[in-house]
N, C-alpha and C. Protein backbone atom coordinates (compact mmCIF):
# COMPACT_ATOMS: atom_id res chain seq x y z
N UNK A 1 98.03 57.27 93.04
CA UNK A 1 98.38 56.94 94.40
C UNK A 1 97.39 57.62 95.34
N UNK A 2 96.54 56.58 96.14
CA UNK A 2 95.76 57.26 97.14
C UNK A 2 96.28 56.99 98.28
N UNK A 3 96.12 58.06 99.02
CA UNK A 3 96.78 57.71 100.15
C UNK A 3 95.82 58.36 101.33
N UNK A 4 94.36 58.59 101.15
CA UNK A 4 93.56 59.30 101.93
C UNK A 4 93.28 58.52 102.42
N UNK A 5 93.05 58.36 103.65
CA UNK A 5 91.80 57.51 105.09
C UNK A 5 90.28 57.58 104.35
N UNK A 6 90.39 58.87 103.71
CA UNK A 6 88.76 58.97 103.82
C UNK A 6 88.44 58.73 102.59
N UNK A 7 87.20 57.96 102.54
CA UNK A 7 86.72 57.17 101.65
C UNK A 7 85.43 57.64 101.55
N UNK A 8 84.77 58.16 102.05
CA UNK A 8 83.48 58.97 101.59
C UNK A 8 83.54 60.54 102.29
N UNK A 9 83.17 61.25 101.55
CA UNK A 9 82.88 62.78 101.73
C UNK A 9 81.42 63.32 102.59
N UNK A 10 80.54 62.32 103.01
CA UNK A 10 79.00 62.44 103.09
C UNK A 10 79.14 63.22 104.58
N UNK A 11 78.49 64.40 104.65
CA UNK A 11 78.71 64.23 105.98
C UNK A 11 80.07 65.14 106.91
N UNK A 12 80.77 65.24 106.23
CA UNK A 12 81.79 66.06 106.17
C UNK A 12 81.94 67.60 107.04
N UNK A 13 82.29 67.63 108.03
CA UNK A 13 82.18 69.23 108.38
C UNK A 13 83.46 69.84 108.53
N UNK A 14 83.44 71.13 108.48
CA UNK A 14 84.88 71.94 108.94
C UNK A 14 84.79 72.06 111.02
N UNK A 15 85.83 72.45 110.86
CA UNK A 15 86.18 73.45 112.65
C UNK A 15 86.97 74.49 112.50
N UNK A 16 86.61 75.74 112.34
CA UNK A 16 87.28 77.22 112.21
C UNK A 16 87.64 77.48 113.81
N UNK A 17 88.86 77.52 113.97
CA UNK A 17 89.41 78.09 115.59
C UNK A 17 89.02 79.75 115.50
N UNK A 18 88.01 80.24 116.10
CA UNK A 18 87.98 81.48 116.78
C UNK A 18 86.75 81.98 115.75
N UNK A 19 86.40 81.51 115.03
CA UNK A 19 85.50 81.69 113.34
C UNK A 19 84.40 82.67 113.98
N UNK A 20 84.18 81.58 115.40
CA UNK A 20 82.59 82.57 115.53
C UNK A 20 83.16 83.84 116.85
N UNK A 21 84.39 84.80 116.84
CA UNK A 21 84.79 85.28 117.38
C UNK A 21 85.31 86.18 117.17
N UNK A 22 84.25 87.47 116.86
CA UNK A 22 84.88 88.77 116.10
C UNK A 22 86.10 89.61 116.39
N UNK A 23 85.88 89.71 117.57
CA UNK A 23 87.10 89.83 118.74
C UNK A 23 88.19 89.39 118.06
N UNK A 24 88.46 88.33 118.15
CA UNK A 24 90.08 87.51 117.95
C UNK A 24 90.14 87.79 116.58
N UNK A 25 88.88 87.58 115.77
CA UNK A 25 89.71 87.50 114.29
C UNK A 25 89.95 89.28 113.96
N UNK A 26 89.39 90.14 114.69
CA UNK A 26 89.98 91.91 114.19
C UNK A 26 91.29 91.95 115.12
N UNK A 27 91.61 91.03 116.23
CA UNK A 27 93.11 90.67 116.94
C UNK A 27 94.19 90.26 115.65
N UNK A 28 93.21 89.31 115.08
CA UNK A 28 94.37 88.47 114.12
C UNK A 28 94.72 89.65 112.66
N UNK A 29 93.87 90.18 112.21
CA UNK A 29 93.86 90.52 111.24
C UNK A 29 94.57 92.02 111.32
N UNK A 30 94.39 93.09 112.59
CA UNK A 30 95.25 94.07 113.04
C UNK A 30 96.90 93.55 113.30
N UNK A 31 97.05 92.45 113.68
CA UNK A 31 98.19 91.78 113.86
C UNK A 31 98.80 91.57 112.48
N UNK A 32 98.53 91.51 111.69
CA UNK A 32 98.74 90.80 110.60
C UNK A 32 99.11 92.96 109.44
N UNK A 33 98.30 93.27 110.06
CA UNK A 33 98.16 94.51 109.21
C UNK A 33 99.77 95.15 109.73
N UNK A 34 99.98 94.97 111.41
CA UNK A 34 101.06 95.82 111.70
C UNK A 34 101.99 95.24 111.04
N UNK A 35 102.66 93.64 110.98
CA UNK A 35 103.34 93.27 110.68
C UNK A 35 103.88 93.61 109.02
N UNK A 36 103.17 93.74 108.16
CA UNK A 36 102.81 94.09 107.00
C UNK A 36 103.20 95.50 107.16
N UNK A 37 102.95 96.33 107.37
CA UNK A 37 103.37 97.60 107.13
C UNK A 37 104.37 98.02 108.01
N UNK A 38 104.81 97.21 109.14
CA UNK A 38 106.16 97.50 109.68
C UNK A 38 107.09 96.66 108.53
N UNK A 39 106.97 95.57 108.02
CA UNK A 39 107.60 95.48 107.06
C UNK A 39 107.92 96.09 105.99
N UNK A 40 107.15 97.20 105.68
CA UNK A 40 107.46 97.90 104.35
C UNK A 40 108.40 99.22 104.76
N UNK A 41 107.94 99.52 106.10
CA UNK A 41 108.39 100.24 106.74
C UNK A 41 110.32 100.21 107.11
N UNK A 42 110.63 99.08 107.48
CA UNK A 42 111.87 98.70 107.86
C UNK A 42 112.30 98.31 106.52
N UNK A 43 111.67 97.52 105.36
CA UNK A 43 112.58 97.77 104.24
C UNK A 43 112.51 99.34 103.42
N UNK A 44 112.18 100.47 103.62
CA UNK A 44 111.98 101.76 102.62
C UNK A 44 113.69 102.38 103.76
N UNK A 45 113.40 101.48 105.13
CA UNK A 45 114.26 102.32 106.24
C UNK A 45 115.71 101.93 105.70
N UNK A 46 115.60 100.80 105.37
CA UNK A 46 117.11 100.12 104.82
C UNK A 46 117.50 100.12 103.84
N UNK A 47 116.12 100.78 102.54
CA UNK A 47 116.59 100.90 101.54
C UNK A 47 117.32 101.73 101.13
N UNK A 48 117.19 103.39 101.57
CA UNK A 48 117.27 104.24 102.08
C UNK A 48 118.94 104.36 102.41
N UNK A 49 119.12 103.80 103.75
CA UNK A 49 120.16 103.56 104.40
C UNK A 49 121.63 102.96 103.04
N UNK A 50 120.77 102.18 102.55
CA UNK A 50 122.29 101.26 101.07
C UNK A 50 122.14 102.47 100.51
N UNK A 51 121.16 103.21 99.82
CA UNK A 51 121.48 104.08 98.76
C UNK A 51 122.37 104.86 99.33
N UNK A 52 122.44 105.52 100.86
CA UNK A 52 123.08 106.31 101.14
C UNK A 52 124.66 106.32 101.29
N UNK A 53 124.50 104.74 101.70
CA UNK A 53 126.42 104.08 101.88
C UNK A 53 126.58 103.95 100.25
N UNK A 54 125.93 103.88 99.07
CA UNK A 54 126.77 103.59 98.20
C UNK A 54 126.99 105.03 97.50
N UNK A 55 126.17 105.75 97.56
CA UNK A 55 126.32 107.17 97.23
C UNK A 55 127.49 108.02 97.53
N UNK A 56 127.48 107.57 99.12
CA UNK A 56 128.96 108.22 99.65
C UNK A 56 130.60 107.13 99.36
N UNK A 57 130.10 106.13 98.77
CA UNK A 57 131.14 105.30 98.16
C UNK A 57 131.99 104.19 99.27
N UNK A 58 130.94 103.96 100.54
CA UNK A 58 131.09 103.23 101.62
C UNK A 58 130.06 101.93 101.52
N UNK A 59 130.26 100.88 100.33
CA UNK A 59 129.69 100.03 100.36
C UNK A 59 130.75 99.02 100.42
């Protein structure tokens, strides 16, 4: 099953949004870093938190 428009490859280019823009992509990639380690962050915080309710026998 083809279901592509495109019928020849010749010629072909990409478009990277921001590619040639060092700026935005150390924006994107610091963005990406906080999110990531606030995530590990808020689950060690909650993990934390269950061990403690089941320990004290308040689960």
């Amino acid at each position: 099953m083809n279901t592509s428009p495109i019928t020849k490859w010749d010629g072909a280019t990409a478009y990277f949004t921001f590619a040639d823009n060092p700026t935005v992509m150390l924006g994107l990639l610091a963005l990406s870093a906080v999110i990531v380690v606030g995530s590990i962050i808020f689950g060690a915080f909650h993990e934390k938190e269950c061990y403690v309710k089941v320990e004290n026998g308040k689960h």
